[in-house]
C-alpha atoms as a PDB file:
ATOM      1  CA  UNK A   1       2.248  61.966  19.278  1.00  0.00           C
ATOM      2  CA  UNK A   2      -1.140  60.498  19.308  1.00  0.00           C
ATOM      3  CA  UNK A   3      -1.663  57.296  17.712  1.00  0.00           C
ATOM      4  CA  UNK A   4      -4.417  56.637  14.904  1.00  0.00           C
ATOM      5  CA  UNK A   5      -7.353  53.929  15.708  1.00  0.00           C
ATOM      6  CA  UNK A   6      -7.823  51.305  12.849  1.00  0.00           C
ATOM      7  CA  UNK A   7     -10.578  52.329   9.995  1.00  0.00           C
ATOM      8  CA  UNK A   8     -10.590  48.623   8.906  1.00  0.00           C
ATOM      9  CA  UNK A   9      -9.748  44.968   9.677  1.00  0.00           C
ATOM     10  CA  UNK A  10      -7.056  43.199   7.631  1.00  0.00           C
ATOM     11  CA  UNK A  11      -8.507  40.349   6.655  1.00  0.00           C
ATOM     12  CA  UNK A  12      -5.701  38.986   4.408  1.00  0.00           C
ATOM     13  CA  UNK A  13      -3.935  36.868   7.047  1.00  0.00           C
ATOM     14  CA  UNK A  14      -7.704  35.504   8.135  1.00  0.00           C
ATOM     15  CA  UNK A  15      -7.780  34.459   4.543  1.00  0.00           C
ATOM     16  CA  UNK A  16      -4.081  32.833   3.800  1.00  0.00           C
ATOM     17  CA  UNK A  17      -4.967  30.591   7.042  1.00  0.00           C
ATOM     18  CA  UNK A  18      -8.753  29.736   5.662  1.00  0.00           C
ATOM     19  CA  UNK A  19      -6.922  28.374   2.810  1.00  0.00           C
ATOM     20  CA  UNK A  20      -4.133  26.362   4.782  1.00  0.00           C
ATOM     21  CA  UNK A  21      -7.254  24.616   6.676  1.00  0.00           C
ATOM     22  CA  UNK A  22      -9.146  24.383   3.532  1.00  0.00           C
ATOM     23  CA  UNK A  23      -6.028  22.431   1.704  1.00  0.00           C
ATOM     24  CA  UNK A  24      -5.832  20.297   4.973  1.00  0.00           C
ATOM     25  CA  UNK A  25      -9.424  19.280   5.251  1.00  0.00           C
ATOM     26  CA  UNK A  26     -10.071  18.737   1.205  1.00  0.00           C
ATOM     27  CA  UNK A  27      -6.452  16.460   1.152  1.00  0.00           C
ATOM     28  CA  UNK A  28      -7.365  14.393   3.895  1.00  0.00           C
ATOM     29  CA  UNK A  29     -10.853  13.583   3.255  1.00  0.00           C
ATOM     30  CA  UNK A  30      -9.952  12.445  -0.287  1.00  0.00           C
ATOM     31  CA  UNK A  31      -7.748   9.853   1.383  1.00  0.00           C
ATOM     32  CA  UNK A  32     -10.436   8.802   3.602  1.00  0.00           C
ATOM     33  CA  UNK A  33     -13.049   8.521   0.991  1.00  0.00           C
ATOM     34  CA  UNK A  34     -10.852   6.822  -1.165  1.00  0.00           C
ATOM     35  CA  UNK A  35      -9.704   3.923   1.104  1.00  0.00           C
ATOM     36  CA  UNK A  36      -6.996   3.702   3.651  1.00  0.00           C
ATOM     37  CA  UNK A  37      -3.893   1.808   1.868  1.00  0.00           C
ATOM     38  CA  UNK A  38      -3.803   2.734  -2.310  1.00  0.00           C
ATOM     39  CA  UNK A  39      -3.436  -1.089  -3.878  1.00  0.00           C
ATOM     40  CA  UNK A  40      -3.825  -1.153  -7.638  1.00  0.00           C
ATOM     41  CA  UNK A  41      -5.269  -4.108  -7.962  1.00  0.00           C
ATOM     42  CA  UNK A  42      -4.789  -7.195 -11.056  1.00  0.00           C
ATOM     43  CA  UNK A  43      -7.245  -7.724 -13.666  1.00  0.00           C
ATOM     44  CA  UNK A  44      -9.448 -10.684 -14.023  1.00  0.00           C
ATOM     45  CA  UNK A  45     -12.663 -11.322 -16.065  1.00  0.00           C
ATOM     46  CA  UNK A  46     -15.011 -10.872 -13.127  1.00  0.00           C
ATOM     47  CA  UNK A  47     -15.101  -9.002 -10.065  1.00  0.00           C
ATOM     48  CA  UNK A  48     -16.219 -11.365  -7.213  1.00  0.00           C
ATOM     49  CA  UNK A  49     -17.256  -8.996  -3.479  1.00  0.00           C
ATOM     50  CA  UNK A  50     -17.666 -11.107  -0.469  1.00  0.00           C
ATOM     51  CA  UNK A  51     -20.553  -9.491   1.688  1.00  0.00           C
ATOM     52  CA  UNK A  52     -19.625 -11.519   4.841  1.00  0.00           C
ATOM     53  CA  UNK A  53     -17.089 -10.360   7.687  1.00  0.00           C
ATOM     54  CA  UNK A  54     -14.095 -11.222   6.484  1.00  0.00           C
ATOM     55  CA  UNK A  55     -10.781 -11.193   7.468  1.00  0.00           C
ATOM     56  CA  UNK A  56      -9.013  -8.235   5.472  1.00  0.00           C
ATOM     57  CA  UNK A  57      -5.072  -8.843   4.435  1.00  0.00           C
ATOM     58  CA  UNK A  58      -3.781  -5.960   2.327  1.00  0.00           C
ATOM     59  CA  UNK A  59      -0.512  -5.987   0.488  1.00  0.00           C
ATOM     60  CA  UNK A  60       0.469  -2.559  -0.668  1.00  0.00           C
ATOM     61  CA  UNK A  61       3.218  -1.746  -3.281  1.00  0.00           C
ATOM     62  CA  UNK A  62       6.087  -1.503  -1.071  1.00  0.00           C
ATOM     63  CA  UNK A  63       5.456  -5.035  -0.101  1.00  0.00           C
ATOM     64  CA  UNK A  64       3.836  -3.755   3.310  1.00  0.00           C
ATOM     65  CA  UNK A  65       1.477  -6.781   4.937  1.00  0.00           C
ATOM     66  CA  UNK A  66      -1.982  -4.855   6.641  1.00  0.00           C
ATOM     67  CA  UNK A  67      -4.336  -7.189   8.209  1.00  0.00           C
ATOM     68  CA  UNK A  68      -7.509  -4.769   8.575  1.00  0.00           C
ATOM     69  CA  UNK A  69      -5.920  -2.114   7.894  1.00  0.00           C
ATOM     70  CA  UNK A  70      -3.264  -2.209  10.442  1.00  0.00           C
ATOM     71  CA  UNK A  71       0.353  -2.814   9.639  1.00  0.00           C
ATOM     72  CA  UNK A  72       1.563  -6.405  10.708  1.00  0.00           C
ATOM     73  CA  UNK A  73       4.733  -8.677   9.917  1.00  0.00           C
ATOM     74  CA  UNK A  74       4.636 -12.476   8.510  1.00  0.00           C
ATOM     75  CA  UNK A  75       4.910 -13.387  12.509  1.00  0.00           C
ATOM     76  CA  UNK A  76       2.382 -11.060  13.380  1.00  0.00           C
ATOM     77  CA  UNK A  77      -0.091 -11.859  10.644  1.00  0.00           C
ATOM     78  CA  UNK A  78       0.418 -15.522  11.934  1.00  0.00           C
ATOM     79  CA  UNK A  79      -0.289 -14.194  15.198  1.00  0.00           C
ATOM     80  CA  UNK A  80      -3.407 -12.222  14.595  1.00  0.00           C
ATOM     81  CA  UNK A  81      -5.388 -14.897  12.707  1.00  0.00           C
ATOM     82  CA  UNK A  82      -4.545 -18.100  14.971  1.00  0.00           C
ATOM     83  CA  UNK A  83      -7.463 -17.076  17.447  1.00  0.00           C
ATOM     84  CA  UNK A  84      -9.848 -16.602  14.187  1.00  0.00           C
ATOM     85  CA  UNK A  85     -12.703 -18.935  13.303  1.00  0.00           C
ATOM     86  CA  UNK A  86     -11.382 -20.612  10.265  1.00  0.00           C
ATOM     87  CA  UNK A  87     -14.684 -20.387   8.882  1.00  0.00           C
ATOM     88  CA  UNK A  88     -14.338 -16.682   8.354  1.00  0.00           C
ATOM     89  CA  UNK A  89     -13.436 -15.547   4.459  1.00  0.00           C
ATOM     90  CA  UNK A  90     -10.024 -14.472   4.382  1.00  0.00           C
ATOM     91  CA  UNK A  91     -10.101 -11.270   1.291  1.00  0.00           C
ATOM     92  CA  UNK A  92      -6.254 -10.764  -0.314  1.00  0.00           C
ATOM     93  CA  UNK A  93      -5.520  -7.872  -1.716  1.00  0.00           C
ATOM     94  CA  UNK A  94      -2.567  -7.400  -3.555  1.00  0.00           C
ATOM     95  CA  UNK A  95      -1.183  -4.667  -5.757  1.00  0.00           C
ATOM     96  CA  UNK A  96      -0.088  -6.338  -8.786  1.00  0.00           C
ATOM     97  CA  UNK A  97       2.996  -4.442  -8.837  1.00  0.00           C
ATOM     98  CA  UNK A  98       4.784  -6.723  -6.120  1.00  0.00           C
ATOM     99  CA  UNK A  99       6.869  -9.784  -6.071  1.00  0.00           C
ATOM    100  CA  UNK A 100       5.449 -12.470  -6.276  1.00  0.00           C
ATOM    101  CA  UNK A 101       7.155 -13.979  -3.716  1.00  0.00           C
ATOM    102  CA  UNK A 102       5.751 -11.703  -0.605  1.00  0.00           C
ATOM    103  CA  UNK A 103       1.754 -12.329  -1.812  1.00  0.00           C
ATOM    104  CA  UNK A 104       2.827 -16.681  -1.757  1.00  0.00           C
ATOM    105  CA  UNK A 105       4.457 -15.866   1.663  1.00  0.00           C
ATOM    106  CA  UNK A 106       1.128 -14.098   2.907  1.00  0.00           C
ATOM    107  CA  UNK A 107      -0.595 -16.672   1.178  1.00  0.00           C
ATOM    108  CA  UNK A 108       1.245 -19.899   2.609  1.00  0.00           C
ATOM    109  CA  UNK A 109       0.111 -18.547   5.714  1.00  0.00           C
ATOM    110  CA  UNK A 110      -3.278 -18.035   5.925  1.00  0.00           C
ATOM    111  CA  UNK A 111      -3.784 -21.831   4.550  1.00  0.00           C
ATOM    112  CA  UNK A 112      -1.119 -23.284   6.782  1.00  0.00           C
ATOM    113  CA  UNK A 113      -3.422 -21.906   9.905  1.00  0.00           C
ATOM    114  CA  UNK A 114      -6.402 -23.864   7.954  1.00  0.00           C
ATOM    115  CA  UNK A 115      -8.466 -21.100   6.651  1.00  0.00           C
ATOM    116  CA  UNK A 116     -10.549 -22.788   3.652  1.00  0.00           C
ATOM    117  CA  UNK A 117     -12.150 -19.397   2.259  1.00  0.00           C
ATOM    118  CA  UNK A 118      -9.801 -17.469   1.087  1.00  0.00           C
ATOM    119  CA  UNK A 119     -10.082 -15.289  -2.288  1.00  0.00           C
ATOM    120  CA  UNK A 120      -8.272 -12.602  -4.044  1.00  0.00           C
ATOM    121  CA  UNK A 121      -9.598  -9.412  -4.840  1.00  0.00           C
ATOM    122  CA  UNK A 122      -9.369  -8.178  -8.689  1.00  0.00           C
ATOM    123  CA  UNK A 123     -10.765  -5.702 -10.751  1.00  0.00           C
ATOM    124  CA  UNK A 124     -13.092  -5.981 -13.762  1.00  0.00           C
ATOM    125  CA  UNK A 125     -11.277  -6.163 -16.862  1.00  0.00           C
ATOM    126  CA  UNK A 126     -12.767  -3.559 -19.633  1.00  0.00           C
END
């Protein structure tokens, strides 16, 4: 029995994986673009930006402490900002969907190291 050559390419399974990589790229570069933790931030009447380097410290919904965008305990957020100029602006964000109690933890300790600048991003209010 003599076997038959191939008249055409199946591209289908080329396809299906163009797709796959398609999905991938277009779901993670949303995330990028976006920002790097998702904090839904409080209202407030204006919206202040500090254009200095600052000192980043991120509270996400779960209650999650970042400190430039890298995961850090109450010890460890201690830690990272003792060898810090204390002139440096110190930005909170907070998603306004956590207790209270975890943003005046993360709070009590940036001024018990002595920082003087410290603010707390908001949105604009419509």
């Amino acid at each position: 029995m003599q076997e038959k050559e191939f008249d055409y390419i199946n591209v289908i399974p080329l396809v299906d994986v163009m797709l796959v990589l398609l999905t991938i790229t277009l779901t993670t570069s949303a995330f990028i673009a976006t920002g790097v933790i998702p904090v839904e931030l409080p209202k407030a009447s204006k919206s202040h930006e500090e254009t200095l380097k600052t000192q980043s410290v991120e509270i996400d919904r779960t209650g999650e402490i970042y400190l430039n965008s890298r995961p850090v305990t109450i010890e460890g957020l201690r830690d990272s900002l003792k060898p810090t100029d204390r002139s440096v602006p110190v930005l909170i964000r907070a998603d306004r969907g956590i207790a209270l109690q975890r943003f005046v933890d993360v709070l009590d300790v940036v001024k018990n190291l002595g920082f003087k600048r410290v603010s707390l991003q908001t949105e604009q209010r419509e």
